[in-house]
Protein backbone atom coordinates (compact mmCIF):
# COMPACT_ATOMS: atom_id res chain seq x y z
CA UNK A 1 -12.65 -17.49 -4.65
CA UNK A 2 -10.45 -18.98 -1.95
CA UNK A 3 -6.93 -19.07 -1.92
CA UNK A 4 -5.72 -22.60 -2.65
CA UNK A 5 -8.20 -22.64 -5.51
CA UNK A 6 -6.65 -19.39 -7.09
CA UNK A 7 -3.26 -21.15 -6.56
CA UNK A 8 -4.73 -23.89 -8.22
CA UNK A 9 -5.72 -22.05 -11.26
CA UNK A 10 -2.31 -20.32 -11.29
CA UNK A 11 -0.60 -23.54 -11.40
CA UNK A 12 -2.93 -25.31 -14.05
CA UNK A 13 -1.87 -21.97 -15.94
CA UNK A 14 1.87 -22.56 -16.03
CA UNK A 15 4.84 -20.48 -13.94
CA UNK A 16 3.53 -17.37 -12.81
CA UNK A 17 5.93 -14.41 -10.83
CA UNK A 18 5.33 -15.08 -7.33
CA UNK A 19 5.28 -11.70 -6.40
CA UNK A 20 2.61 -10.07 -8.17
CA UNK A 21 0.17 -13.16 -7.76
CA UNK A 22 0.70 -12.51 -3.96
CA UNK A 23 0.07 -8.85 -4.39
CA UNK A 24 -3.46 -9.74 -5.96
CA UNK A 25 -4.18 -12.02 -3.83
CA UNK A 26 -3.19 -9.51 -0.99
CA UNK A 27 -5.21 -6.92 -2.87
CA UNK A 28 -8.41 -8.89 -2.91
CA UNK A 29 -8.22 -10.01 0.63
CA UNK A 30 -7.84 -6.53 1.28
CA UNK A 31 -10.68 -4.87 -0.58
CA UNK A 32 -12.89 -7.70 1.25
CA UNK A 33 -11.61 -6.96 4.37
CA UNK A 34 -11.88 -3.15 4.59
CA UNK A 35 -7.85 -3.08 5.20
CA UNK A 36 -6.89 -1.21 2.09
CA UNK A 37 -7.91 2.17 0.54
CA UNK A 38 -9.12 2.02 -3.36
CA UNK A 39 -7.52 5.22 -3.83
CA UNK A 40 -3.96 4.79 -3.64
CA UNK A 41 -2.77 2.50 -7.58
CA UNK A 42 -1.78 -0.22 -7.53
CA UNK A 43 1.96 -0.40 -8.64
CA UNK A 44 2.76 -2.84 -11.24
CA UNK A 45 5.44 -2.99 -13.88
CA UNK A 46 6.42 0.18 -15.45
CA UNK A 47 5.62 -0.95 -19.27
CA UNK A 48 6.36 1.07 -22.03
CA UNK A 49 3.80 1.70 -24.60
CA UNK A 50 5.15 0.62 -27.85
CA UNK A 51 3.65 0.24 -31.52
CA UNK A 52 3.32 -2.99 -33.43
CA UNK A 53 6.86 -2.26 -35.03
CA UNK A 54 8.29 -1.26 -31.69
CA UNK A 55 8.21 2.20 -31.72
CA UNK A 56 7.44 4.14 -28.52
CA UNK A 57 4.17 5.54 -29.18
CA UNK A 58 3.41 9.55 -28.57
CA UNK A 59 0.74 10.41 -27.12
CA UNK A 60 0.25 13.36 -29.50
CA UNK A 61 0.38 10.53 -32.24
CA UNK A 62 -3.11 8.63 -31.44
CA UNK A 63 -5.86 8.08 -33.39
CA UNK A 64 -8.89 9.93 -31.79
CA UNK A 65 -11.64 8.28 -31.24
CA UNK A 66 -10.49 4.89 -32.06
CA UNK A 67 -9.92 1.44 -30.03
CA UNK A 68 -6.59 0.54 -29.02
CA UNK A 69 -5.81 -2.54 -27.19
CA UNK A 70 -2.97 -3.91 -25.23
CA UNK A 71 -2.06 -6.32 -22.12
CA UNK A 72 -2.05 -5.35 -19.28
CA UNK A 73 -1.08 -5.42 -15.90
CA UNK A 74 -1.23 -9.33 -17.19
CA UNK A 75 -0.01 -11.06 -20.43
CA UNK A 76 -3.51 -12.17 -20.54
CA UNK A 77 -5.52 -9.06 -19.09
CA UNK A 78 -6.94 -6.32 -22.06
CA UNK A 79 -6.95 -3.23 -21.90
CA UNK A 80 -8.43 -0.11 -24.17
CA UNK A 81 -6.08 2.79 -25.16
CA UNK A 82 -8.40 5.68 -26.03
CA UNK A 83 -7.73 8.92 -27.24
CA UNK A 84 -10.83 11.07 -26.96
CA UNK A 85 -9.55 14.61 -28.60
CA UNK A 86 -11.26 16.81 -25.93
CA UNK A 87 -10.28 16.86 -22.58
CA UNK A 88 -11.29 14.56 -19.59
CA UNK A 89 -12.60 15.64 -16.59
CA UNK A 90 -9.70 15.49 -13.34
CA UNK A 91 -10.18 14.18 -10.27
CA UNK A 92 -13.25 11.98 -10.52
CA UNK A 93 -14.80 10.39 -7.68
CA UNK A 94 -15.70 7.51 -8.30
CA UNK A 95 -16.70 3.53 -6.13
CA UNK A 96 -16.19 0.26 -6.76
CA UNK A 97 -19.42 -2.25 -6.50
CA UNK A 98 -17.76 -3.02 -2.89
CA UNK A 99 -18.65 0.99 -1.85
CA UNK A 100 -14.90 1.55 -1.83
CA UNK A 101 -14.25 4.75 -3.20
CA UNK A 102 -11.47 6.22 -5.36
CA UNK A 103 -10.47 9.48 -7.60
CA UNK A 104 -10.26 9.03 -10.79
CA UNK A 105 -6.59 11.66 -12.12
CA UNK A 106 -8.21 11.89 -15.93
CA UNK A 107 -6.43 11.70 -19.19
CA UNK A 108 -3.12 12.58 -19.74
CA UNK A 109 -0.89 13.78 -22.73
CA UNK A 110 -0.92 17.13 -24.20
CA UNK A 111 -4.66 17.42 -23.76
CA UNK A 112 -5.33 15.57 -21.28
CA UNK A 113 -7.40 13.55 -23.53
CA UNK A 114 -5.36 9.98 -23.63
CA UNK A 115 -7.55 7.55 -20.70
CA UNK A 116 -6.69 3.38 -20.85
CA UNK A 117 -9.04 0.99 -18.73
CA UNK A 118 -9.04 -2.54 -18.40
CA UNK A 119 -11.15 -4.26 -20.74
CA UNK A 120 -13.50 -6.65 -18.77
CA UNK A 121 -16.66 -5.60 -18.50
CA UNK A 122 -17.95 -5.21 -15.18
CA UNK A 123 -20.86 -7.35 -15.39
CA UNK A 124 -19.90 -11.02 -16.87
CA UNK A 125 -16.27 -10.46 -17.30
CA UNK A 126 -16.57 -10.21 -21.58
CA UNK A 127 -13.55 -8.98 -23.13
CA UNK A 128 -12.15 -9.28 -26.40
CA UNK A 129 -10.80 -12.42 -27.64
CA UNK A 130 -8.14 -13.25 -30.99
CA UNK A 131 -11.76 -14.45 -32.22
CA UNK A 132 -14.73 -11.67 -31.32
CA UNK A 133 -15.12 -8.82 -28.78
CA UNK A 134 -18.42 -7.85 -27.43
CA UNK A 135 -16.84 -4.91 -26.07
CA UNK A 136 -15.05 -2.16 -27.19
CA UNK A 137 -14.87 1.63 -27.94
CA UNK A 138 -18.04 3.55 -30.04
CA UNK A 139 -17.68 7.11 -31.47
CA UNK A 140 -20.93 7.13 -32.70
CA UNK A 141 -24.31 6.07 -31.57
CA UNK A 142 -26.63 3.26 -32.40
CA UNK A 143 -29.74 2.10 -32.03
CA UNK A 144 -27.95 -0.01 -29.42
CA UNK A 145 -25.33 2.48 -27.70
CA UNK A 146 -27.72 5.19 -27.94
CA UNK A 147 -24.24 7.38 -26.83
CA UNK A 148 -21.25 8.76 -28.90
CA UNK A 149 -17.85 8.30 -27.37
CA UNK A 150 -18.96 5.51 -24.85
CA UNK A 151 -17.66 1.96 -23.80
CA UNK A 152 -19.96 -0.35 -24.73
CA UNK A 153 -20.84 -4.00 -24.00
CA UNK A 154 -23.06 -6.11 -26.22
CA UNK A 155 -22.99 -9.05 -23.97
CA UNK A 156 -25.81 -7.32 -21.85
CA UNK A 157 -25.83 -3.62 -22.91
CA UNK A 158 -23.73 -2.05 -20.19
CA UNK A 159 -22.07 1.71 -20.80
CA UNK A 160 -19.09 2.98 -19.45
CA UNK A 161 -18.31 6.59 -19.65
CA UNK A 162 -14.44 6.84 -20.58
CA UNK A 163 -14.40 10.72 -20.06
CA UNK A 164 -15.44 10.54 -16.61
CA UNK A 165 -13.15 7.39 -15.24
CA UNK A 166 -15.39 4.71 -17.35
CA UNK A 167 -18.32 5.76 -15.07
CA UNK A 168 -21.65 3.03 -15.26
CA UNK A 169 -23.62 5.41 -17.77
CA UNK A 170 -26.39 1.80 -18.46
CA UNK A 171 -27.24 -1.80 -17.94
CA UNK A 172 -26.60 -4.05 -15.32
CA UNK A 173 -22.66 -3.07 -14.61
CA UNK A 174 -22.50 -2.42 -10.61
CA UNK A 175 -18.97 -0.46 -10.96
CA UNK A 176 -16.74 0.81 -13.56
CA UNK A 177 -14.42 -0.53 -15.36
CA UNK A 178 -10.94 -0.78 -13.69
CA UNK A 179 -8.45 2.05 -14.92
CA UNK A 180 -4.92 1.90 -16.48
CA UNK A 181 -2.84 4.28 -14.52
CA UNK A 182 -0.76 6.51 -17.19
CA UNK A 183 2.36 8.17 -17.06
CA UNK A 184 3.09 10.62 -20.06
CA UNK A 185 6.56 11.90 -20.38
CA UNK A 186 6.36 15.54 -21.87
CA UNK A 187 9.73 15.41 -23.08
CA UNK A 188 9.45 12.31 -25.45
CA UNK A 189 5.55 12.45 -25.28
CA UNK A 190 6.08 8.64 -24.58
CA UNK A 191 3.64 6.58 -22.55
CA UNK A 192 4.13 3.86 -19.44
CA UNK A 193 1.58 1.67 -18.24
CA UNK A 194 2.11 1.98 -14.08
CA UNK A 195 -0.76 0.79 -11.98
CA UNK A 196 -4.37 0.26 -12.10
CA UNK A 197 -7.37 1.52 -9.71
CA UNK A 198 -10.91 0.58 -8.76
CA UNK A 199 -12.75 -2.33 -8.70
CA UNK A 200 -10.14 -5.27 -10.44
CA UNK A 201 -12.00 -8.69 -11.57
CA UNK A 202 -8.81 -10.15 -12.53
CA UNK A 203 -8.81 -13.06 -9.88
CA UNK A 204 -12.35 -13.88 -11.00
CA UNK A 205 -11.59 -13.06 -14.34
CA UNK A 206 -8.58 -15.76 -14.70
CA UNK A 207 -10.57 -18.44 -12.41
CA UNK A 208 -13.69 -17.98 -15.20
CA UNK A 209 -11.56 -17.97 -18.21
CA UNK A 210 -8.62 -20.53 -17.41
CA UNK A 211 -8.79 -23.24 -20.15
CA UNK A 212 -9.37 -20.09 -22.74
CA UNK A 213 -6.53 -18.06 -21.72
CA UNK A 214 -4.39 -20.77 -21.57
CA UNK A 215 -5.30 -21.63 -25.03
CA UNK A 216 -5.08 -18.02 -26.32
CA UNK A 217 -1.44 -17.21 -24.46
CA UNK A 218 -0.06 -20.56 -23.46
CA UNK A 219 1.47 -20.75 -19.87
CA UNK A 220 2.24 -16.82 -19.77
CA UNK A 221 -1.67 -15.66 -19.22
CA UNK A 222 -0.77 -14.66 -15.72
CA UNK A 223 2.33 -13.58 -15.96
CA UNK A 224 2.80 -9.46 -14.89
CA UNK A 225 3.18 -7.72 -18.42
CA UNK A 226 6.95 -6.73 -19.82
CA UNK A 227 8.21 -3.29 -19.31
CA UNK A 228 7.53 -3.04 -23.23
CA UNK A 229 3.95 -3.26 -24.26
CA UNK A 230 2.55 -3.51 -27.87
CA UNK A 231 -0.68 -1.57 -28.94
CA UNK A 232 -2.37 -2.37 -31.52
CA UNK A 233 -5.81 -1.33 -32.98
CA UNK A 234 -8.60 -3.75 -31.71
CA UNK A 235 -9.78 -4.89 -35.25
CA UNK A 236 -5.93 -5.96 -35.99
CA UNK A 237 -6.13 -7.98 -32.93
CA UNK A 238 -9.98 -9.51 -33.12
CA UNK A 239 -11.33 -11.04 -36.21
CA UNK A 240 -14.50 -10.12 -35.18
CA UNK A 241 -16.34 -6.81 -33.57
CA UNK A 242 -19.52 -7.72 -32.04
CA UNK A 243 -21.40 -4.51 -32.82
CA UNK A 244 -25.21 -5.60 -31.65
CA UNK A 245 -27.22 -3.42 -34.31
């Protein structure tokens, strides 16, 4: 997408912080370009991770196994909060659809078994909506996941491995899904939202989806999130779960 259309969009979205749309837009021109390494994060705001009552939430505290979803590094980006209960793999090497390749750090927490990753698919940009979600978390298999403890997509079947950096496990997904960057405290057992890595769709992602997310967050879709972030559990957020059999 070229730049004065992406400005465009911005603009037709309401007041956005000038510095972190120029760091995307710097960040795409980048990845295009060959200038800029996929494995270094990409700082954004240092967010808190809070509960719907705004309560810092532990990592020792999650759910396993269960969907969480908050915003981020956008008001009007998604992202999945996962606590497996076994431990992730570290250092996972990993490339984006552009052959740009990055390491994956793995969970975090006690057990190194609390992962977040952005949640647009990979493929056709589906993410969960106030209304449905055709993606989202599965502990248990299917007929259509096939897989326990997998990302799944109904929207055309892709599989994302969230143990091994959201890893393309099936379908037509060309990289994985772009990861959360986590920092636990061991003192509080608090969590921050601090950067994301690999392959972002969020210029493409706002350009596809403008009169939606304009609709579902007003003029503050692409603003950078607050340093306090609410999660929440997917099905308190979507009225729908589009489970596909």
């Amino acid at each position: 997408m070229h730049r004065r259309g992406f400005l465009l969009g911005c603009t037709a979205l309401g007041a956005c912080d000038s510095v972190a749309l120029a760091r995307s837009i710097e960040a795409s021109a980048d990845r295009r370009s060959g200038g800029r390494s996929e494995d270094v994060p990409r700082a954004w705001t240092r967010s808190l991770l809070v509960d719907p009552h705004g309560q810092p939430l532990k990592a020792g505290e999650i759910p396993e196994r269960r969907t969480l979803l908050f915003h981020y590094p956008f008001v009007g980006t998604p992202a999945f909060l996962l606590n497996l209960g076994r431990p992730t793999r570290r250092a996972v090497e990993l490339q984006t659809e552009d052959r740009d390749r990055y390491t994956w750090a793995g969970g975090v927490g006690a057990r190194r078994s609390v992962v977040a990753f952005s949640a647009i698919c990979a493929h056709k940009l589906a993410y969960p909506t106030r209304e449905i979600s055709f993606i989202d978390f599965r502990a248990d298999a299917s007929p259509a996941s096939r897989r326990r403890d997998v990302i799944h997509c109904c929207a055309e079947h892709s599989q994302y491995d969230p143990a091994d950096g959201a890893r393309v496990l099936s379908g037509p997904a060309q990289q994985p899904l772009a990861a959360i960057v986590l920092e636990h405290e061991p003192a509080t057992d608090r969590l921050y939202a601090t950067a994301t890595q690999g392959g972002e769709l969020f210029e493409r992602f706002f350009a596809s989806f403008e009169m939606k997310l304009s609709l579902e967050h007003g003029d503050r879709a692409m603003q950078p999130s607050a340093d306090v972030c609410v999660v929440q559990p997917i099905e308190a957020y979507c009225r729908q779960l589009m489970r596909c059999a």
